[in-house]
PDB file of N, CA and C in Angstrom:
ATOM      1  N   UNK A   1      -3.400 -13.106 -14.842  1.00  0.00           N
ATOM      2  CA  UNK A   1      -3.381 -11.720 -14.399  1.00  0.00           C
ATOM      3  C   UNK A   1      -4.017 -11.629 -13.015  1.00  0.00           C
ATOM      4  N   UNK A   2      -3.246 -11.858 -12.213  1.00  0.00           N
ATOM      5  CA  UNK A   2      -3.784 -12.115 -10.723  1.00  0.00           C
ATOM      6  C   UNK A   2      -3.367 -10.283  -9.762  1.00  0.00           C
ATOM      7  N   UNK A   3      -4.704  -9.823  -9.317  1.00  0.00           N
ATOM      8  CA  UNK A   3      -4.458  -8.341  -8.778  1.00  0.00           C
ATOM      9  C   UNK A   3      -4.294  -8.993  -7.065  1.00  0.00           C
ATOM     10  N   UNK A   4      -3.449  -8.238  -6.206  1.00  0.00           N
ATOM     11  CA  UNK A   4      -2.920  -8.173  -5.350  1.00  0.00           C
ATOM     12  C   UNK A   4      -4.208  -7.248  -4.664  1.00  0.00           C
ATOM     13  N   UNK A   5      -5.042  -8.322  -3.159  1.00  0.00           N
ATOM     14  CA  UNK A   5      -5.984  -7.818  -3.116  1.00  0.00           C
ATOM     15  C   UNK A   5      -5.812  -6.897  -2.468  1.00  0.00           C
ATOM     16  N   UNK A   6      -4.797  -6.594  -1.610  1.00  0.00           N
ATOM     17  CA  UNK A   6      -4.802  -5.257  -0.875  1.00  0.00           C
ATOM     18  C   UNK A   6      -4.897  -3.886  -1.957  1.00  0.00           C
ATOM     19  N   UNK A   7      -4.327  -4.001  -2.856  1.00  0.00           N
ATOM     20  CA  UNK A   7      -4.413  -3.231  -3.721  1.00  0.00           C
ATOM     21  C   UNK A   7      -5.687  -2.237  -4.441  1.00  0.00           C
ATOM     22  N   UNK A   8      -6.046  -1.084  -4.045  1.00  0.00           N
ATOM     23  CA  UNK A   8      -7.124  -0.250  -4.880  1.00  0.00           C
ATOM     24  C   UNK A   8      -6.555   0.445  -5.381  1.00  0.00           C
ATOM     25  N   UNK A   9      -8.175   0.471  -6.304  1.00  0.00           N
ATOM     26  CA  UNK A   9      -7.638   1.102  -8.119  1.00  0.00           C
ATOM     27  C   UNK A   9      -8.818   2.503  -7.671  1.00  0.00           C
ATOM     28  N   UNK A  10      -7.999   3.764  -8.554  1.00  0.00           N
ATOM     29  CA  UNK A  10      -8.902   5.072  -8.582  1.00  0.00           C
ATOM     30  C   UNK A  10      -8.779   5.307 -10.328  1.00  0.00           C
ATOM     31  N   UNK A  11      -9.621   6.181 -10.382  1.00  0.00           N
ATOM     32  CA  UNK A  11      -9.471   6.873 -12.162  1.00  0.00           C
ATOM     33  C   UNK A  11      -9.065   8.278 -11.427  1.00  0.00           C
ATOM     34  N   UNK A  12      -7.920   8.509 -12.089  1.00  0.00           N
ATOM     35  CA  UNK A  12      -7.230  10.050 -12.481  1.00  0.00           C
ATOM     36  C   UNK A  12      -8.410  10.429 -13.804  1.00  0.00           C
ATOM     37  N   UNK A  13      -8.895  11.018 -13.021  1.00  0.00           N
ATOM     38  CA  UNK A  13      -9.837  12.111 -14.306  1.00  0.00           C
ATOM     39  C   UNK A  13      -9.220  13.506 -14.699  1.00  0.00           C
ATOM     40  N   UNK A  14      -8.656  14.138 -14.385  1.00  0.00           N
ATOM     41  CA  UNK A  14      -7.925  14.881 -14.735  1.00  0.00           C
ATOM     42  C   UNK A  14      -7.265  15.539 -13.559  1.00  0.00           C
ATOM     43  N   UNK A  15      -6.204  16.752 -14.221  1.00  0.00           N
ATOM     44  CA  UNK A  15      -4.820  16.847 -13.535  1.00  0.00           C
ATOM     45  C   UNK A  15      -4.698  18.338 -13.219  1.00  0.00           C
ATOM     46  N   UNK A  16      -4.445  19.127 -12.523  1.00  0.00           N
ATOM     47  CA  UNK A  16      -5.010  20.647 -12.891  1.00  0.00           C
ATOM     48  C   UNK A  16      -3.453  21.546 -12.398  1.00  0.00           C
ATOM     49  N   UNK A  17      -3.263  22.732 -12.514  1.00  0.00           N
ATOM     50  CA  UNK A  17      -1.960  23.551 -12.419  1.00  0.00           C
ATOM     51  C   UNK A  17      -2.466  23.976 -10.780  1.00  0.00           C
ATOM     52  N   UNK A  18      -3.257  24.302 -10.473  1.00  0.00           N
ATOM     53  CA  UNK A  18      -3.770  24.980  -9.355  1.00  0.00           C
ATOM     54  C   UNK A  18      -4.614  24.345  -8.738  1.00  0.00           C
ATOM     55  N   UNK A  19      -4.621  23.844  -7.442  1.00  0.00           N
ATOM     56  CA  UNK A  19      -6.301  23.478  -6.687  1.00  0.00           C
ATOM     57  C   UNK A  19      -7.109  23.975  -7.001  1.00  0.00           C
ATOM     58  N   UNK A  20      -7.294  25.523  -6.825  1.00  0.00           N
ATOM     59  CA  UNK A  20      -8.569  26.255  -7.096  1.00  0.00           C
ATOM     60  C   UNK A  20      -9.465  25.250  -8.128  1.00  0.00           C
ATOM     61  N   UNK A  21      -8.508  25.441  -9.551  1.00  0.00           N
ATOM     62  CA  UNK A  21      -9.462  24.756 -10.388  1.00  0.00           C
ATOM     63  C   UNK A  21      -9.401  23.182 -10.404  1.00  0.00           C
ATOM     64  N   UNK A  22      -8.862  22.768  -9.354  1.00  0.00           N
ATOM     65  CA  UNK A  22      -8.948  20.777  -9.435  1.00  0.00           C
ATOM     66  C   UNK A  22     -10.136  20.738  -8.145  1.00  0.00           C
ATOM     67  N   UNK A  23     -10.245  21.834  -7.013  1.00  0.00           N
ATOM     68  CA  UNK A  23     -11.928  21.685  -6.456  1.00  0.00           C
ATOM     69  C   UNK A  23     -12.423  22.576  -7.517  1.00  0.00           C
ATOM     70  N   UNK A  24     -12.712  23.504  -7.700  1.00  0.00           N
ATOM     71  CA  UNK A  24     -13.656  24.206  -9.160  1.00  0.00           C
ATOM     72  C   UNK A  24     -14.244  22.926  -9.814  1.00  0.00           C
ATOM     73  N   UNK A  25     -13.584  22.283 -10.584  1.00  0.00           N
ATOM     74  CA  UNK A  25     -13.951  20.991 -11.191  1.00  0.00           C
ATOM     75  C   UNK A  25     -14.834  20.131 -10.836  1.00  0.00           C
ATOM     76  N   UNK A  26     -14.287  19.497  -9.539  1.00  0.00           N
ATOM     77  CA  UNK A  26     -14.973  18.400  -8.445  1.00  0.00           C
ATOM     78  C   UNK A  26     -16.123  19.194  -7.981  1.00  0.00           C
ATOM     79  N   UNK A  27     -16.275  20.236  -7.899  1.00  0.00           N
ATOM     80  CA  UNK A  27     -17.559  20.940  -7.200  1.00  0.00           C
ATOM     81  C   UNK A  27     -18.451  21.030  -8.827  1.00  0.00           C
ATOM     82  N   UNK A  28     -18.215  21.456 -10.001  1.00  0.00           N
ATOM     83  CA  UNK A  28     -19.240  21.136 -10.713  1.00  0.00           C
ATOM     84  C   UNK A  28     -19.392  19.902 -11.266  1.00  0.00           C
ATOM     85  N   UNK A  29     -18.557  18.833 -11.073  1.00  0.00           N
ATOM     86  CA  UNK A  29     -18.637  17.513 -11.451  1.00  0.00           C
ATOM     87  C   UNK A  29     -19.148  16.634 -10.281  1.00  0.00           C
ATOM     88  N   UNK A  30     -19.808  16.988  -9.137  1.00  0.00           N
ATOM     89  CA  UNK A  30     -20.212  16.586  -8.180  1.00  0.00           C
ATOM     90  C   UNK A  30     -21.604  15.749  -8.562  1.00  0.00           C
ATOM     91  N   UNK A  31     -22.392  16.416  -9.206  1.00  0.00           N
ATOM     92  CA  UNK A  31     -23.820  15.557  -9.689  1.00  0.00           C
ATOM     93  C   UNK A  31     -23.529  13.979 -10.584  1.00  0.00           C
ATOM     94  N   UNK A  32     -22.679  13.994 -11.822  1.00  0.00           N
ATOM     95  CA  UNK A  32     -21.903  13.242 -12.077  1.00  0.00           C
ATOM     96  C   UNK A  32     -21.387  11.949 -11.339  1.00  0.00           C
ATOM     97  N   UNK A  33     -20.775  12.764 -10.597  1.00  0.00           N
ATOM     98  CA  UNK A  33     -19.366  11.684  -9.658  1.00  0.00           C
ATOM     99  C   UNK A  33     -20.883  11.169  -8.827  1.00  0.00           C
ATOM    100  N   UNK A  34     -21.266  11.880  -8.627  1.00  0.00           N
ATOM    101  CA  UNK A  34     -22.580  10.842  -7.581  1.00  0.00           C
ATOM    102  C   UNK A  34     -21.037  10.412  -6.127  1.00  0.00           C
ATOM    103  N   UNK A  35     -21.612   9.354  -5.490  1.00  0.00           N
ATOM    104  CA  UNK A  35     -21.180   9.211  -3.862  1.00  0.00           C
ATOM    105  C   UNK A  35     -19.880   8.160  -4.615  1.00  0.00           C
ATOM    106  N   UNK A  36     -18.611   8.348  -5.787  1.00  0.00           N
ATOM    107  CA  UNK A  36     -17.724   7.700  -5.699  1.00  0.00           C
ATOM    108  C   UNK A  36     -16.814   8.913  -5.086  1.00  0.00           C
ATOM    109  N   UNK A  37     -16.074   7.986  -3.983  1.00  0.00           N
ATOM    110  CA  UNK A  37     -14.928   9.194  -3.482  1.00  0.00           C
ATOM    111  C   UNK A  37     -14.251  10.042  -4.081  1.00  0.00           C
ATOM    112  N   UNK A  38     -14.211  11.310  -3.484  1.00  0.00           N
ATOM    113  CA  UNK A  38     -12.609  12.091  -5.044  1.00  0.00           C
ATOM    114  C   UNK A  38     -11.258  12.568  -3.762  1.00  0.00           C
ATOM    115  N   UNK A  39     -10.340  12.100  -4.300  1.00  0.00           N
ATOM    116  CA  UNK A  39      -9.257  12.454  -3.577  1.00  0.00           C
ATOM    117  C   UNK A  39      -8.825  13.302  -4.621  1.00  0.00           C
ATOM    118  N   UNK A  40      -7.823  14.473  -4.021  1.00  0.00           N
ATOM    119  CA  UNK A  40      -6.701  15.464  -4.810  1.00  0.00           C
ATOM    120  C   UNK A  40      -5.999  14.708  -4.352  1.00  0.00           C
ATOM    121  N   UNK A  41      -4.822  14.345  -5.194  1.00  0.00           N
ATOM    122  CA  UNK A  41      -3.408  14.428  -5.014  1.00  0.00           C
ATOM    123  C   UNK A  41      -2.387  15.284  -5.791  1.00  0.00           C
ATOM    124  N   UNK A  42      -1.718  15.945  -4.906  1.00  0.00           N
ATOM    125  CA  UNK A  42      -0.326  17.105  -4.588  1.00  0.00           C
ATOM    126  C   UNK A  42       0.767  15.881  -5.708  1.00  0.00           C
ATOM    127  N   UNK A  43       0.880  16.707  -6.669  1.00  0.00           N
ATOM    128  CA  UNK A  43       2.604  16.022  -6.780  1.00  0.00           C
ATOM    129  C   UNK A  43       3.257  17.012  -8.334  1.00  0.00           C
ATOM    130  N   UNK A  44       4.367  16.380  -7.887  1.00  0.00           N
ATOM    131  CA  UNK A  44       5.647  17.132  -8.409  1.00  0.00           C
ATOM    132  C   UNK A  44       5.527  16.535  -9.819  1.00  0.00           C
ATOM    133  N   UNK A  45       5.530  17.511 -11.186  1.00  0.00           N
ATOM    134  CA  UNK A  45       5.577  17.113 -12.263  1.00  0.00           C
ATOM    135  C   UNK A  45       7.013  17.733 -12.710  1.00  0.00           C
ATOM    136  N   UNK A  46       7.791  16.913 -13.221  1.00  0.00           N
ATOM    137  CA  UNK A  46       9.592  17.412 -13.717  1.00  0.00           C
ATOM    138  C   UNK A  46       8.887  18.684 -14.940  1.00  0.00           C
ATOM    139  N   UNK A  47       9.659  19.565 -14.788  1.00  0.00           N
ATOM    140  CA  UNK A  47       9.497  20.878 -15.812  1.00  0.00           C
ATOM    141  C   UNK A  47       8.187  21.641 -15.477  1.00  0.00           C
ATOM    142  N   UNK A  48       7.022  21.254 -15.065  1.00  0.00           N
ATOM    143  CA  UNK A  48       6.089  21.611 -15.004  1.00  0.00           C
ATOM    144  C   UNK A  48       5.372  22.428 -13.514  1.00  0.00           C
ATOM    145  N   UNK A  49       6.067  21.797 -12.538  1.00  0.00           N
ATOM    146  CA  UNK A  49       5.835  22.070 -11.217  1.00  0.00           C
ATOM    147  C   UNK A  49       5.115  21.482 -10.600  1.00  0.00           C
ATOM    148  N   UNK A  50       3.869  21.442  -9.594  1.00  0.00           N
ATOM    149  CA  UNK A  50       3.203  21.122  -8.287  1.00  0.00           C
ATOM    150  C   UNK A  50       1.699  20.977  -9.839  1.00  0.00           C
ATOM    151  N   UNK A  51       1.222  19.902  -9.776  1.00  0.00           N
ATOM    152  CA  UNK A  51      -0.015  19.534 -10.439  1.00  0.00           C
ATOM    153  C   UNK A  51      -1.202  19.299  -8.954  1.00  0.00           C
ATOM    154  N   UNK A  52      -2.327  18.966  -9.739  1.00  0.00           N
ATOM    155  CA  UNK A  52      -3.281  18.523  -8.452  1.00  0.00           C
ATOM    156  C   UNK A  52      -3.972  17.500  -9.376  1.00  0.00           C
ATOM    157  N   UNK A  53      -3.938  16.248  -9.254  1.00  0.00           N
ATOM    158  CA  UNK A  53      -4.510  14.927 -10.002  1.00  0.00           C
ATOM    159  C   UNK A  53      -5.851  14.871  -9.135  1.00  0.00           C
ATOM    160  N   UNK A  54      -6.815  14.770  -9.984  1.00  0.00           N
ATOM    161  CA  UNK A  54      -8.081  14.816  -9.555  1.00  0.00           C
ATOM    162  C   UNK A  54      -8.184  12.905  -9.733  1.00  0.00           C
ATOM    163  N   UNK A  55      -8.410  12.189  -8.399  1.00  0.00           N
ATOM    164  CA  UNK A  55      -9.110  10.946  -8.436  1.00  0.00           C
ATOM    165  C   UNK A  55     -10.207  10.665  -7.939  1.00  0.00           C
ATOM    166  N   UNK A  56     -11.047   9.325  -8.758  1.00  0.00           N
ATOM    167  CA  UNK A  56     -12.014   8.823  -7.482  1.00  0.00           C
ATOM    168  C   UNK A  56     -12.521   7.539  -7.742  1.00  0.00           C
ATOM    169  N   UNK A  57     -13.019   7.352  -6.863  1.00  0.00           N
ATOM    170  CA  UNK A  57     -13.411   5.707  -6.608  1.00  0.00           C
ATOM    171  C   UNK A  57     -12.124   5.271  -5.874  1.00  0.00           C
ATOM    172  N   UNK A  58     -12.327   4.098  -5.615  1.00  0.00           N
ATOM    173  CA  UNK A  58     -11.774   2.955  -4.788  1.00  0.00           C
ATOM    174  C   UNK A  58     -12.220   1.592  -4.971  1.00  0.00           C
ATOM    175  N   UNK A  59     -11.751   1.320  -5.894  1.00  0.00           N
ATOM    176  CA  UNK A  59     -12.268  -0.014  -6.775  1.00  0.00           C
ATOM    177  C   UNK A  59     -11.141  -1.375  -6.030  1.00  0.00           C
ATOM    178  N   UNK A  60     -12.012  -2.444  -6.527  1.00  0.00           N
ATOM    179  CA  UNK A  60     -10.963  -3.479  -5.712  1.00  0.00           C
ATOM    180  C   UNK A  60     -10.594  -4.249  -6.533  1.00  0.00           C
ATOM    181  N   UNK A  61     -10.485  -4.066  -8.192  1.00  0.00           N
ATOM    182  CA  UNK A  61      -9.691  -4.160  -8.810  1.00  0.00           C
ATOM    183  C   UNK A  61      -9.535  -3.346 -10.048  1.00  0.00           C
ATOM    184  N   UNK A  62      -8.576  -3.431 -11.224  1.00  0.00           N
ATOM    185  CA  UNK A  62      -8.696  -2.629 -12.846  1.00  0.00           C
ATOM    186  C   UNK A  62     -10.129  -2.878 -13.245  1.00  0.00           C
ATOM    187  N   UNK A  63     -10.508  -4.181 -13.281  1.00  0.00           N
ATOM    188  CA  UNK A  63     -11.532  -4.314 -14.049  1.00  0.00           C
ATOM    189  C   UNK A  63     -13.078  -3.404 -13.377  1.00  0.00           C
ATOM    190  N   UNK A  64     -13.004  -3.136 -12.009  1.00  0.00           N
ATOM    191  CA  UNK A  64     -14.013  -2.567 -11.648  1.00  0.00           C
ATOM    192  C   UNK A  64     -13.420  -1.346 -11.985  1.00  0.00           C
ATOM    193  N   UNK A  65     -12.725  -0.638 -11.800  1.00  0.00           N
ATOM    194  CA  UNK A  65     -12.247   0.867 -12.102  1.00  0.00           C
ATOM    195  C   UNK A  65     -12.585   1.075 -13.816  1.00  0.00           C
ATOM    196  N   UNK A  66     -12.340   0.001 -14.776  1.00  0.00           N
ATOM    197  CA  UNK A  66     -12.458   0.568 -15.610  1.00  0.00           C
ATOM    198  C   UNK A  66     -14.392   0.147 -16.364  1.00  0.00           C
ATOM    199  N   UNK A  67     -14.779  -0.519 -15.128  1.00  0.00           N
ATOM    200  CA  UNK A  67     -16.493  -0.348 -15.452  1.00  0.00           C
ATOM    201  C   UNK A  67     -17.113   1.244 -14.875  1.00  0.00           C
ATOM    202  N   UNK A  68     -16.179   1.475 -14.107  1.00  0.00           N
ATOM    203  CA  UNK A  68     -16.944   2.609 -13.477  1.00  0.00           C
ATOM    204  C   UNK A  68     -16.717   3.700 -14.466  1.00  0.00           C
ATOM    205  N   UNK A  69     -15.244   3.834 -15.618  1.00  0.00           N
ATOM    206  CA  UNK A  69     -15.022   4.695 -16.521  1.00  0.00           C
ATOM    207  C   UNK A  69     -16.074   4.458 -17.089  1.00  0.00           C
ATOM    208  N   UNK A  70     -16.658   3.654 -17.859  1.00  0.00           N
ATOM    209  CA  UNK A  70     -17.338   3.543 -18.963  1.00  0.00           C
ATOM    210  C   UNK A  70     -18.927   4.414 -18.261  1.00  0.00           C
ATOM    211  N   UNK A  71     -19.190   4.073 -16.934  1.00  0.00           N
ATOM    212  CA  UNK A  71     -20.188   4.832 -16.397  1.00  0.00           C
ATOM    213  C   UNK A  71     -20.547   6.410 -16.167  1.00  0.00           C
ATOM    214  N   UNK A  72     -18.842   6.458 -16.362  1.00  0.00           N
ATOM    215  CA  UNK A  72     -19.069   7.791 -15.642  1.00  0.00           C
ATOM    216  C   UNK A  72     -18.936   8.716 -17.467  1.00  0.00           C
ATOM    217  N   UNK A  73     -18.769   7.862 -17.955  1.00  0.00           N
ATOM    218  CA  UNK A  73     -18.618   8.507 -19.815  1.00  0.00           C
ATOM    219  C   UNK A  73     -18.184   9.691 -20.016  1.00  0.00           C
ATOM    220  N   UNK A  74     -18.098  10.617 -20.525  1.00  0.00           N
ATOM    221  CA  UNK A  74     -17.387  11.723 -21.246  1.00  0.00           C
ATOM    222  C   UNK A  74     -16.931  12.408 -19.950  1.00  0.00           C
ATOM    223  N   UNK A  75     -17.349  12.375 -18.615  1.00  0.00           N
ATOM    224  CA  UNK A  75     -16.374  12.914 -17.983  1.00  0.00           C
ATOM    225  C   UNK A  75     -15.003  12.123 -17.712  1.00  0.00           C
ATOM    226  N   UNK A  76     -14.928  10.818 -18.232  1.00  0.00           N
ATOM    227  CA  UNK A  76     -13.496  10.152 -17.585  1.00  0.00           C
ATOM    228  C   UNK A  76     -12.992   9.417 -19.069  1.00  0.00           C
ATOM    229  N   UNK A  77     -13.838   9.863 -20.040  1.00  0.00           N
ATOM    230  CA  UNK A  77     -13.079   9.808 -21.261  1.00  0.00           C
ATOM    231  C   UNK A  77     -10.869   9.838 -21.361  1.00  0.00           C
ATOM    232  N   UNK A  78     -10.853  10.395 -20.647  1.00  0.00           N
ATOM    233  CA  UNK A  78      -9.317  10.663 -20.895  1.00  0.00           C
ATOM    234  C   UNK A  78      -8.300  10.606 -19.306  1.00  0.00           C
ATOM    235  N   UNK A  79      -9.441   9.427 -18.867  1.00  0.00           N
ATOM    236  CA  UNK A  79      -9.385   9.005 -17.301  1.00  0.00           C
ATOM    237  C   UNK A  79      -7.853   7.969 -17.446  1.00  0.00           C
ATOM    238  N   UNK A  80      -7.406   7.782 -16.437  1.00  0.00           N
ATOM    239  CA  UNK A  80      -6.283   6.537 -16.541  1.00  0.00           C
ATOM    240  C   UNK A  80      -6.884   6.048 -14.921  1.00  0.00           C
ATOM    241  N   UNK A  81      -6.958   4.688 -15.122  1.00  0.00           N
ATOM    242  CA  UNK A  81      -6.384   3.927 -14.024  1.00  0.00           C
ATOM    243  C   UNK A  81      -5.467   3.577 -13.161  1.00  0.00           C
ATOM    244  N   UNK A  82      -5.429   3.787 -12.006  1.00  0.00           N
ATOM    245  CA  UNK A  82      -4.233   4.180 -11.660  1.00  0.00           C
ATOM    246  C   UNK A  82      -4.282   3.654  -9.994  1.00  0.00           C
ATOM    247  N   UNK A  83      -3.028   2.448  -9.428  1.00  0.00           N
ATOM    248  CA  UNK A  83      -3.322   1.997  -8.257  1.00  0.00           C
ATOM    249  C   UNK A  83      -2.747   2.691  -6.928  1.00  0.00           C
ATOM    250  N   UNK A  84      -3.639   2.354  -6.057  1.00  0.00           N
ATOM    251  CA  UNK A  84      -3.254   3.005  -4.990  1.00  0.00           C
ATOM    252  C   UNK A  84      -2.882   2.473  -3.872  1.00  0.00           C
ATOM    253  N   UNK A  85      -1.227   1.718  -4.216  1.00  0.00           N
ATOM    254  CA  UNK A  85      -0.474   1.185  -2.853  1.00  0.00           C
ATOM    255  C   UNK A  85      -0.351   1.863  -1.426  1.00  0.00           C
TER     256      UNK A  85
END
């Protein structure tokens, strides 16, 4: 299982209908998240419309992304890993 090093990994912690509440979120999950990066990402869900995927970190591989889940505990409980070509 060889990771492609250019390759970083983020956790999708959750996914929201509106920005408002995907920063709402990140602003009270800020103490938490501590200094791992959070990106929004904009995208098109079929039937559903325009989502806002809350990510963060920048891990340099799965296995660090999914130590940082276990750290960050019940907030990334229902986190996915997810790479960022």
């Amino acid at each position: 299982d060889v990771e492609d090093s250019e390759t970083r990994y983020s956790l999708q912690i959750r996914a929201f209908p509106t920005e408002a509440e995907a920063l709402e979120f990140v602003a009270s999950s800020s103490i938490a998240l501590g200094v791992l990066p959070v990106a929004l990402v904009r995208s098109e869900v079929e039937g559903k419309g325009t989502w806002f995927r809350v990510r963060v970190g920048s891990f340099s591989s799965s296995k660090a992304a999914e130590a940082a889940r276990a750290e960050l505990g019940s907030l990334a409980n229902d986190s996915l890993v997810v790479s960022n070509r």
